[in-house]
Protein backbone atom coordinates (compact mmCIF):
# COMPACT_ATOMS: atom_id res chain seq x y z
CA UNK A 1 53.56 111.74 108.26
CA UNK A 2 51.43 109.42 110.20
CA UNK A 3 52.62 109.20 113.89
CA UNK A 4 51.57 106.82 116.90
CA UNK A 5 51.98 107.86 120.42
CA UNK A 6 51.78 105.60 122.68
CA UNK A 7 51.63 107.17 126.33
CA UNK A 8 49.84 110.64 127.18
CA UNK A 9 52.39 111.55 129.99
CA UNK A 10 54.42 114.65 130.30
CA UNK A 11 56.32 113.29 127.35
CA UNK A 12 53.52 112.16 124.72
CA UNK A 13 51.82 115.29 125.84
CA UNK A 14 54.82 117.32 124.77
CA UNK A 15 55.51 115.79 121.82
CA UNK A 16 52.17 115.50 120.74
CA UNK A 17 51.96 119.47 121.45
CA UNK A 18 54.97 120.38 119.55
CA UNK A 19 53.81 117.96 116.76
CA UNK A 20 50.08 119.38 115.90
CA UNK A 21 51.02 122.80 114.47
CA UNK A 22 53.17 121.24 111.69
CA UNK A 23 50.07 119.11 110.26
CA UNK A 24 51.11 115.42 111.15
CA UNK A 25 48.56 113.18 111.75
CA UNK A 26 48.93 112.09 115.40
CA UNK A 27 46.92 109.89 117.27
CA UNK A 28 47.58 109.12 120.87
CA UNK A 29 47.05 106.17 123.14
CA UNK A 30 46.59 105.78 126.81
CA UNK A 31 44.81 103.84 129.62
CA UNK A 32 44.48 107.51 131.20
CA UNK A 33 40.88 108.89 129.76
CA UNK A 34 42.12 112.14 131.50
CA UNK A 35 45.17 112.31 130.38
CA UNK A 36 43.29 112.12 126.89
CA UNK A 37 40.86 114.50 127.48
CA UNK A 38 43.10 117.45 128.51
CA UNK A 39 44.90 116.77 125.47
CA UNK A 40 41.53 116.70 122.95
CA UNK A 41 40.56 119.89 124.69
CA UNK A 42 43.79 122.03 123.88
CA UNK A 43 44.84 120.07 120.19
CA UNK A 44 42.93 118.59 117.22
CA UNK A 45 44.17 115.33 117.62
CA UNK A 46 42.65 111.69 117.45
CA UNK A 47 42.81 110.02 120.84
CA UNK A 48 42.53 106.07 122.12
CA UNK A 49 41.96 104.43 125.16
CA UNK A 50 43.34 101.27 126.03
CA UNK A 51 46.76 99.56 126.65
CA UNK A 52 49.66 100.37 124.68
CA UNK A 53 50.82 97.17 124.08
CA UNK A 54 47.47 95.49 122.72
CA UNK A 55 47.64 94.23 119.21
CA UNK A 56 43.83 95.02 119.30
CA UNK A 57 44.32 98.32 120.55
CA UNK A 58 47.07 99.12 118.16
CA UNK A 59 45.13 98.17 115.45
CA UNK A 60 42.12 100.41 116.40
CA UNK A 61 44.99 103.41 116.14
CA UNK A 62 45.98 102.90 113.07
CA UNK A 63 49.36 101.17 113.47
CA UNK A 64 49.38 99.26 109.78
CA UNK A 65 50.05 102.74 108.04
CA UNK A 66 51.69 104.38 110.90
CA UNK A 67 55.23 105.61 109.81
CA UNK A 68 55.97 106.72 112.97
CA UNK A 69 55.75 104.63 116.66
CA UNK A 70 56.58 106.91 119.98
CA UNK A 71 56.17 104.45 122.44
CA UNK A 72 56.37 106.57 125.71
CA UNK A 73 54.37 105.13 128.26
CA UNK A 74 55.76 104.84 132.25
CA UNK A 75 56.58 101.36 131.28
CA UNK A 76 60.05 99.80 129.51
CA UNK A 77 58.05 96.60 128.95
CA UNK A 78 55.38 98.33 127.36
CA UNK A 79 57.37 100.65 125.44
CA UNK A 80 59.56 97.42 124.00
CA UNK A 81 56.79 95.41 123.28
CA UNK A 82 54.42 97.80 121.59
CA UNK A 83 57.15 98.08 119.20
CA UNK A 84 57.78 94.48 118.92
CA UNK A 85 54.17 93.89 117.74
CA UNK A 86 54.37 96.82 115.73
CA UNK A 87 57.23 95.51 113.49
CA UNK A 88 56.49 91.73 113.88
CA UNK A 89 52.31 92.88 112.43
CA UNK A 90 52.99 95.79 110.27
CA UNK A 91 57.01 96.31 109.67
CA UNK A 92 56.49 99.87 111.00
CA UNK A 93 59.25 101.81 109.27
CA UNK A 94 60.35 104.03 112.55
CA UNK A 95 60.00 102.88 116.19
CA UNK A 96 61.08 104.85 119.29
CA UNK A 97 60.99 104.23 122.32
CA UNK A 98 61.27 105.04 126.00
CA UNK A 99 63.66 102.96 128.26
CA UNK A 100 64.66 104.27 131.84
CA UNK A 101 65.89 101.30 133.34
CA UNK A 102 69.85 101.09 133.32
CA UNK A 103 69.67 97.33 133.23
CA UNK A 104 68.29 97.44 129.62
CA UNK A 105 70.04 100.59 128.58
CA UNK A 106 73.67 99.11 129.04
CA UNK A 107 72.91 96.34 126.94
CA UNK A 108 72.46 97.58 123.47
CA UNK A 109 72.19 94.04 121.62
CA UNK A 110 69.06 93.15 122.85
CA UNK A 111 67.65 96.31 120.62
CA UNK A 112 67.62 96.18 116.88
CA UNK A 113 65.57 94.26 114.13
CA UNK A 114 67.19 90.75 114.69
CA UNK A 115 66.37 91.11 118.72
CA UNK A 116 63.93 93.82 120.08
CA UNK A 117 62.48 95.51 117.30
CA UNK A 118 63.61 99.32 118.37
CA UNK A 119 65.28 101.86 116.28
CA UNK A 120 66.26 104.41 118.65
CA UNK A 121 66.08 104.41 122.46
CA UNK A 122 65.43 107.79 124.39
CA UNK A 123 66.18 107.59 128.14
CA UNK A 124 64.67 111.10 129.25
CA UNK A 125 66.64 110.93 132.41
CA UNK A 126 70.09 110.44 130.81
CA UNK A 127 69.42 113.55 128.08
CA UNK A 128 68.44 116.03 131.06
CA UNK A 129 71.52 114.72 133.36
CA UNK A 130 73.69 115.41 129.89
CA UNK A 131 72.25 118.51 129.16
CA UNK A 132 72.68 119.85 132.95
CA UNK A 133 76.63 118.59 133.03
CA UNK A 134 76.81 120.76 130.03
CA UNK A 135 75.55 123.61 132.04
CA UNK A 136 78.14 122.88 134.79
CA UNK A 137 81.21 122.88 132.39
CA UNK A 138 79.94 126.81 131.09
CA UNK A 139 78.50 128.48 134.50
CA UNK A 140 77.55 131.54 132.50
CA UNK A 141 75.19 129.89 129.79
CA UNK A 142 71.63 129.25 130.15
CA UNK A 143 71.75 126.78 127.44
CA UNK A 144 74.78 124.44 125.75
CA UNK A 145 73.91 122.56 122.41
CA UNK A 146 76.21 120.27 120.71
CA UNK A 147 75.99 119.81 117.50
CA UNK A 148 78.17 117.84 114.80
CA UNK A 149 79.46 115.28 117.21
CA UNK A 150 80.20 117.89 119.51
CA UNK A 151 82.16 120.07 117.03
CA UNK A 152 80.26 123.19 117.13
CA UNK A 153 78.28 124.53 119.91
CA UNK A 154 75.38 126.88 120.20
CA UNK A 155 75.43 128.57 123.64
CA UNK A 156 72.75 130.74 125.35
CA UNK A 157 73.72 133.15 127.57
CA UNK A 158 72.36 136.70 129.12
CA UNK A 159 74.06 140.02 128.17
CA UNK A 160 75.86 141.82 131.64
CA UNK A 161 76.38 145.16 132.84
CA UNK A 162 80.24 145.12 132.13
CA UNK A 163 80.88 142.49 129.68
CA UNK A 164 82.86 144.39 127.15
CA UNK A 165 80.39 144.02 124.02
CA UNK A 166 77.54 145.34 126.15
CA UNK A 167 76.50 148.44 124.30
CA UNK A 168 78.14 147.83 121.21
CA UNK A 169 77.23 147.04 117.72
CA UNK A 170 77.93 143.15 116.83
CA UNK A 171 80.14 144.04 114.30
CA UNK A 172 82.24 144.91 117.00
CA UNK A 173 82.68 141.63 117.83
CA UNK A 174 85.67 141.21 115.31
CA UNK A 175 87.34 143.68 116.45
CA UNK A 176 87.03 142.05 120.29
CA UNK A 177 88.21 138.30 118.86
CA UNK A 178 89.63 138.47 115.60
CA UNK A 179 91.16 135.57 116.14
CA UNK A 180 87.61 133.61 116.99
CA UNK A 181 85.70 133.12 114.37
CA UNK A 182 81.57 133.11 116.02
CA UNK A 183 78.40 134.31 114.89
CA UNK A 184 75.26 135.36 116.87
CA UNK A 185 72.02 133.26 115.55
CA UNK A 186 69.66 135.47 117.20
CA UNK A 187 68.58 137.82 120.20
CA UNK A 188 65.87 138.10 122.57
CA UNK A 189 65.15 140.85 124.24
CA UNK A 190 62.26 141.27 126.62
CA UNK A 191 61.09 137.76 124.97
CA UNK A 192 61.12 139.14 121.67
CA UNK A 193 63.44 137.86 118.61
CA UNK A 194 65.15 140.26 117.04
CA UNK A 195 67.35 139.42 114.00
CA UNK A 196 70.89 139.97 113.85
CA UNK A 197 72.32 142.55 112.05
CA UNK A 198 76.09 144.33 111.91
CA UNK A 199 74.30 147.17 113.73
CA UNK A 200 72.48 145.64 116.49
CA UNK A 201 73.83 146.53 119.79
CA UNK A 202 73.66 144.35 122.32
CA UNK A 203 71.56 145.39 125.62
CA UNK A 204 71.92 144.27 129.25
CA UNK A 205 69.90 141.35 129.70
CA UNK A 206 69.79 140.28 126.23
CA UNK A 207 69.90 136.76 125.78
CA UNK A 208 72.29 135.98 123.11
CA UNK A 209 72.76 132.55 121.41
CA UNK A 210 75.83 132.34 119.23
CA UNK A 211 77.90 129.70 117.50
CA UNK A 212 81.24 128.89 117.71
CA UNK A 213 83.85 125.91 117.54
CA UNK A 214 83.44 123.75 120.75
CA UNK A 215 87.43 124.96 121.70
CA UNK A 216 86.17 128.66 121.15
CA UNK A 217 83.04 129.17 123.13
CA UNK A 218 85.08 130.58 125.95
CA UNK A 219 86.25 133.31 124.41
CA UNK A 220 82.76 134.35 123.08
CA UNK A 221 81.07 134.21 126.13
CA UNK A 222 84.11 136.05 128.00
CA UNK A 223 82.62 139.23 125.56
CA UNK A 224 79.49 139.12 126.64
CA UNK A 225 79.58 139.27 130.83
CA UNK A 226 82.42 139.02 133.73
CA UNK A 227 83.25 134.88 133.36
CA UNK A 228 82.07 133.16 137.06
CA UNK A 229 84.65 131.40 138.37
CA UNK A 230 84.00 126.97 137.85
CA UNK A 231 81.72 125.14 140.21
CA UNK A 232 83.71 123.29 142.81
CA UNK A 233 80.50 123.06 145.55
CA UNK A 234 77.32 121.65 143.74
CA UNK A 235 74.17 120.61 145.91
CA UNK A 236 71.25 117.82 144.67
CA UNK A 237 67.87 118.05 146.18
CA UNK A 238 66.34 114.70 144.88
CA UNK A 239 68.09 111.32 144.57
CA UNK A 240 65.75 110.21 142.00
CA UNK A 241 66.78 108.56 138.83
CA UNK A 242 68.07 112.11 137.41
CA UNK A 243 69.89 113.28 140.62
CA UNK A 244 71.32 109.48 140.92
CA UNK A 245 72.89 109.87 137.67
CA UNK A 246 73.98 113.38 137.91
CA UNK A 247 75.73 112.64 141.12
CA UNK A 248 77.72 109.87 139.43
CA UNK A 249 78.76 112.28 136.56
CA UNK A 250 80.36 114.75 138.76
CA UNK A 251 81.41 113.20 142.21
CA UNK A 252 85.10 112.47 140.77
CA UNK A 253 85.57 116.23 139.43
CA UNK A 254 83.33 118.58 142.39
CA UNK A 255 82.54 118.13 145.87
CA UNK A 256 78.80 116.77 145.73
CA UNK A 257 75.61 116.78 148.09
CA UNK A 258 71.95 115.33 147.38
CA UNK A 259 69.27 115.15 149.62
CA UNK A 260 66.95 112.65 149.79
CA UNK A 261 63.75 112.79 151.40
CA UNK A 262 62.91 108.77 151.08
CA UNK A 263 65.12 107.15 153.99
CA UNK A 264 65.49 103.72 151.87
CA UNK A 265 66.13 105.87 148.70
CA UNK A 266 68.96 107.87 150.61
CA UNK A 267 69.91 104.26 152.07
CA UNK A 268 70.37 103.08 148.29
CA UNK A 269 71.95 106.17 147.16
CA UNK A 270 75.08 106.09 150.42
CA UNK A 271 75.59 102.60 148.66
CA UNK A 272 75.72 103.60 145.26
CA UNK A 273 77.79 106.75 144.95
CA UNK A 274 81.57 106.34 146.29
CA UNK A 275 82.22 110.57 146.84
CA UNK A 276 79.00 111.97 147.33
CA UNK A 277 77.93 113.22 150.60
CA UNK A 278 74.03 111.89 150.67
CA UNK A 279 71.72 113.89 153.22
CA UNK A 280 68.13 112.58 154.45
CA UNK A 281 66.20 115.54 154.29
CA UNK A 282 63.48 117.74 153.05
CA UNK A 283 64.93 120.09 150.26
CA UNK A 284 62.88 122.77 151.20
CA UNK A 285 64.03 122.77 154.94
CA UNK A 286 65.98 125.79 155.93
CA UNK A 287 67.37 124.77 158.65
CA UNK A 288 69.16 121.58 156.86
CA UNK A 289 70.62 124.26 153.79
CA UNK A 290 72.25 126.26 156.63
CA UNK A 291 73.51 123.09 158.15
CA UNK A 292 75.16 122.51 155.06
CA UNK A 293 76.67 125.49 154.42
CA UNK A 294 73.92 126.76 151.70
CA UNK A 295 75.68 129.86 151.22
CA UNK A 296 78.72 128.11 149.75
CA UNK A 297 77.33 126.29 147.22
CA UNK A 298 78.29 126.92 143.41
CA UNK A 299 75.22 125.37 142.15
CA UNK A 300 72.38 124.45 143.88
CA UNK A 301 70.07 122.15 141.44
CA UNK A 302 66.25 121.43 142.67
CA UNK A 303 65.53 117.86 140.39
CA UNK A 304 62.50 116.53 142.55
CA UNK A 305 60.12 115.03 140.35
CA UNK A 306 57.40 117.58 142.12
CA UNK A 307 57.41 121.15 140.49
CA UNK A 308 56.43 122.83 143.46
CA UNK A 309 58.89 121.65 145.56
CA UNK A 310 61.79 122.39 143.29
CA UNK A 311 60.70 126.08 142.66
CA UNK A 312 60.46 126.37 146.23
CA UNK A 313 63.64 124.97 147.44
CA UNK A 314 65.71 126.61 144.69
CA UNK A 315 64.25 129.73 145.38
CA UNK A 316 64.83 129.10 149.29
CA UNK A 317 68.55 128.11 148.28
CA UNK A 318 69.30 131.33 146.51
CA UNK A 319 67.90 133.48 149.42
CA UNK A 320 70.33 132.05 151.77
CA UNK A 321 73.23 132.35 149.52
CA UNK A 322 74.03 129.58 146.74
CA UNK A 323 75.58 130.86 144.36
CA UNK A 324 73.08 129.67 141.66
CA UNK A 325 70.16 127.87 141.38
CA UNK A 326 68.71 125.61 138.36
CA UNK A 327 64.74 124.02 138.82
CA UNK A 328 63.78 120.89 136.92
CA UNK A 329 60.47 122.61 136.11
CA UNK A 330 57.66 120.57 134.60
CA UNK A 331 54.16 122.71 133.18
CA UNK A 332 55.62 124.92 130.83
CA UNK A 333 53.46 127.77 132.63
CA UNK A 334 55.27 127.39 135.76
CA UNK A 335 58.54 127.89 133.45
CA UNK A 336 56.77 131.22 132.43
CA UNK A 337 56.07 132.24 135.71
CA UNK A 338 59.69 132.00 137.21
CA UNK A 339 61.81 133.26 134.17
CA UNK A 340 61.87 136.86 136.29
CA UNK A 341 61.94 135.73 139.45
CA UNK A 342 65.26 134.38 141.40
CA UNK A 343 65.55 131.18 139.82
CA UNK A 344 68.64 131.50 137.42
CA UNK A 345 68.07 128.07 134.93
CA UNK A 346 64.31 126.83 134.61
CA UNK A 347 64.85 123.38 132.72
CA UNK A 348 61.61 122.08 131.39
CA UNK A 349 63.00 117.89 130.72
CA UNK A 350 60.26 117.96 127.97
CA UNK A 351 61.85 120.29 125.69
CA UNK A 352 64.95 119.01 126.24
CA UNK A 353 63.55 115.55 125.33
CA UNK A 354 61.85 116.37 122.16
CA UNK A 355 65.08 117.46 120.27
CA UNK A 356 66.05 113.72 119.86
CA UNK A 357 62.74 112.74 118.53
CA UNK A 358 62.23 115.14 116.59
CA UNK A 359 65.56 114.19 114.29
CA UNK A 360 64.14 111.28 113.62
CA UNK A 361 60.73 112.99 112.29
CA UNK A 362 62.04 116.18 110.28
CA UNK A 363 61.95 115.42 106.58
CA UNK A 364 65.07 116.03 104.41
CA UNK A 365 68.51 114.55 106.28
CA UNK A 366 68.07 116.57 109.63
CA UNK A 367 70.15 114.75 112.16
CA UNK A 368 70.05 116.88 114.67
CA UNK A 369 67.31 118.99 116.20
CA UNK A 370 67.15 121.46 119.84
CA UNK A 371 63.95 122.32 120.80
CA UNK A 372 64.83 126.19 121.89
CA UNK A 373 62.53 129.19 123.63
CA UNK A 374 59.89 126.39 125.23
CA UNK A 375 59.27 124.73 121.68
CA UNK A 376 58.98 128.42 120.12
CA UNK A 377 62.16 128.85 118.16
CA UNK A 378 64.76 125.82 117.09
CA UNK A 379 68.14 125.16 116.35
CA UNK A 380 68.82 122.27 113.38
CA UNK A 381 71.73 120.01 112.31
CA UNK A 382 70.82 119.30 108.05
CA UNK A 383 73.09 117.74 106.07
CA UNK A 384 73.27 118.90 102.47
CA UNK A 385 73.07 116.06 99.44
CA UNK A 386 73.36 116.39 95.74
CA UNK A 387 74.51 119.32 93.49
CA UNK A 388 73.31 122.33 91.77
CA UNK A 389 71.01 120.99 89.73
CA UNK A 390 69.26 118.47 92.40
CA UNK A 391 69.29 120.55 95.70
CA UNK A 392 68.71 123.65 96.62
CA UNK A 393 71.51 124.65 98.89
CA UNK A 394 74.46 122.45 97.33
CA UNK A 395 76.63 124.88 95.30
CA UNK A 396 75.18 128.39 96.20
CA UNK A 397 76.30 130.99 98.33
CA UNK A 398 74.36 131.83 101.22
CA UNK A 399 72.53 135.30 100.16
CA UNK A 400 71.77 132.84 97.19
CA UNK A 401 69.62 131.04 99.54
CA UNK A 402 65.78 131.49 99.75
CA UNK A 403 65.64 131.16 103.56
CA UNK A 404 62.42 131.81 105.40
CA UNK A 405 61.95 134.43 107.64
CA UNK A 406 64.38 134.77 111.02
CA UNK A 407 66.30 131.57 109.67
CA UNK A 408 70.22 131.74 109.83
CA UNK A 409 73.18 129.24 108.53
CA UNK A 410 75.81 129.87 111.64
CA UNK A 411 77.62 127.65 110.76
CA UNK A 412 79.24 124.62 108.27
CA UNK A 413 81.03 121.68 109.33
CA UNK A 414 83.32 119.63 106.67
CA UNK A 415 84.34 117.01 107.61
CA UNK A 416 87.07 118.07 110.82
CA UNK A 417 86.97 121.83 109.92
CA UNK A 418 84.34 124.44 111.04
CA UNK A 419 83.66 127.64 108.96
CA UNK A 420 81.49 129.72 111.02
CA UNK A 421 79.03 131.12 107.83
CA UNK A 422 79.08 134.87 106.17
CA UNK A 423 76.78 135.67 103.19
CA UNK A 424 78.68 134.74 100.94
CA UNK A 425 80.02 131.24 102.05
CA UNK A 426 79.27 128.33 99.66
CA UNK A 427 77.16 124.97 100.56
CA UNK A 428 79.14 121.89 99.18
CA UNK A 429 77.67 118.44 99.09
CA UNK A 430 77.65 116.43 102.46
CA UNK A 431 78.54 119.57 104.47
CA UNK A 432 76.92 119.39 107.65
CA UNK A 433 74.53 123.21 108.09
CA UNK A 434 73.84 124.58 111.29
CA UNK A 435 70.57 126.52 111.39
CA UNK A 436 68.88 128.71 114.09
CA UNK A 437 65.49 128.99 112.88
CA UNK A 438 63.32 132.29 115.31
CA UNK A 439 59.73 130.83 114.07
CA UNK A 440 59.23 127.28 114.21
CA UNK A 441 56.40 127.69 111.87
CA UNK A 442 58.98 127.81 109.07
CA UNK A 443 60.61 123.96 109.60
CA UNK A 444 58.78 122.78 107.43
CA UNK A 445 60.22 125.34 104.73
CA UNK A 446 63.51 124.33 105.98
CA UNK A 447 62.98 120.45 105.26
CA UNK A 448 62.36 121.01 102.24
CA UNK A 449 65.80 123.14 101.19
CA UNK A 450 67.28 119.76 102.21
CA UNK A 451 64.86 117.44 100.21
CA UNK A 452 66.98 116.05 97.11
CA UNK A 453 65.26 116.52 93.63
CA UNK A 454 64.55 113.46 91.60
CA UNK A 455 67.46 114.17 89.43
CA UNK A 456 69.87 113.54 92.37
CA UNK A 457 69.15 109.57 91.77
């Protein structure tokens, strides 16, 4: 596949990183020569320079065979009219693009081929706020992912001292919930994946990810540690356009803070939000977090668009007694760095970007996709076509199933009902399959289970 990406930010540069080990051919453009360089020196990628937006420019990239246009430059306008030109000059089969500006987000009809040629919006902002009010409706998980229209869930958490399958075999796990039907995709212990098996026992500080049914997840996790109490006190540091959005989210349902260090920013945000409590402040100050009563907060959630000050303030937070901490966390070495130190959720808004683009450039009828492990390991939504004769899946029983190494089926949805997957559960035809794949090196193995043969049409 032939992808254009336009904008070498934290985004492009993510994408573009997660991109080059699966053998597309990428090319990336940005006004930034830096920005280029760093990424020439770490990928085999072709790079331009220029604006985004410049027929010329696009041209020079290769947009009139490109199959694929990421437009994810700083700029809406930009993004929308790179993709304009794109379609209007070449009919470019796939265009994405980033919009962060509300005003164009809540007005879907000025997107589509008869108005602003754009197939699928991303709003960064919006999919981190999601994925962190997630996070606040499970205060034990690390991770939530939704999958099937929210049907089934695949839930990260870490293994306790005390949770009642700690030191157990997973087989066990039947005999703990018979009535809840779950399966765990995979373990990592000390970093390392380790397959699944009747006999694994699960270790303190595991981290486990399972699926379940959305209503069951509860009663999974509830096996695996002592369930926290729900957040009632939850604590912002940065107003910006995530902490904005994230206040408006909860403010009805918990008793919410955010501090602002920008006095006309804070000025904006006292207008804004009707139940929030907004604070003009540095978020590192430790004299403000004991103001404030630090020590009982739930969660206390650092979402400064500066790395350094979020690690800092989150790890200041948890020394003086919040409950929790979570750190929007940027380089993916910084993530790294912090895993062991007191910092309970590092959230890198990359990876949890790339998941939605990266549905729209899997091969085969993937409609979802969860970037898992820092890009390492992913979790995949397929949706089975054809029969027995045209696909490889359709019709056969799992252990029938050539899957590539550290790959599992957790789980099947059809149509309302959810069959959480044993070996010898059956694939039918528009089922949608659930799969935790360990190595990402083996997607594009995965794809091509789903491809339909010829015979199919």
């Amino acid at each position: 596949m032939k992808i254009l990406i336009l904008g070498a930010g934290q985004v492009g540069a993510s994408v573009a990183a997660s991109l080059v080990s699966e053998n597309d051919d990428i090319t990336v453009v940005d006004s930034n020569s830096e920005l280029l360089l760093k990424l020439q020196d770490h990928y085999d990628i072709r790079t331009i320079q220029g604006h985004a937006s410049h027929p010329d420019i696009l041209a020079q990239a290769g947009a009139a065979d490109a199959d694929l246009i990421l437009a994810v430059t700083n700029s809406d306008e930009t993004n929308m009219i790179a993709c304009q030109i794109c379609h209007s000059l070449y009919k470019t089969p796939t265009k994405i693009a980033r919009i962060r500006s509300t005003e164009y987000l809540s007005k879907p009809e000025l997107f589509g081929n008869d108005a602003i040629a754009i197939d699928m919006l991303i709003s960064p902002e919006q999919i981190v706020t999601d994925y962190i009010e997630r996070l606040i409706n499970h205060p034990n998980a690390l991770q939530v992912l939704d999958f099937a229209e929210g049907k089934v869930q695949l839930v990260a958490m870490k293994a306790f001292h005390g949770g009642p399958l700690v030191g157990s075999p997973l087989s066990d796990l039947r005999i703990h919930i018979p009535k809840t039907p779950t399966r765990v995709a995979a373990i990592f212990r000390n970093g390392y994946p380790i397959i699944p098996k009747g006999k694994t026992v699960i270790e303190a500080d595991d981290e486990v990810f399972f699926i379940a049914a959305k209503n069951d997840i509860h009663s999974v996790m509830s096996e695996l540690r002592r369930m926290d109490k729900p957040y009632k006190r939850i604590m912002l540091a940065g107003g910006g356009h995530i902490g904005e959005r994230l206040a408006k989210a909860l403010e009805n349902d918990y008793q919410v803070k955010v501090i602002e260090s920008n006095p006309k920013r804070a000025e904006f945000l006292s207008e804004e939000l009707s139940n929030t409590i907004v604070l003009l402040g540095d978020v590192a100050n430790e004299e403000l977090l004991q103001e404030e009563d630090i020590d009982k907060v739930d969660l206390f959630c650092a979402l400064t668009n500066d790395d350094e000050a979020n690690i800092l303030s989150a790890m200041l937070a948890k020394r003086l007694g919040a409950r929790k901490v979570l750190s929007l966390i940027n380089r993916a070495a910084y993530v790294d760095l912090i895993e062991s130190s007191s910092i309970d959720i590092a959230l890198s808004p990359q990876q949890a970007t790339i998941g939605s683009l990266l549905a729209h450039i899997r091969r085969g009828d993937i409609v979802a996709v969860h970037s898992l492990r820092r890009g390492a390991a992913e979790a995949m939504e397929a949706i089975a076509h054809g029969d027995k004769n045209s696909s490889l899946v359709v019709g056969r029983r799992i252990d029938e199933i050539k899957l590539p190494p550290g790959t599992t089926i957790g789980a099947i949805v059809r149509g309302e009902q959810v069959i959480i997957t044993h070996h010898d559960s059956v694939i039918e035809a528009e089922d949608h399959v659930i799969l935790f794949l360990i190595h990402k090196r083996y997607v594009k193995e995965v794809e091509r289970l789903f491809q339909v043969g010829f015979t199919f049409f």
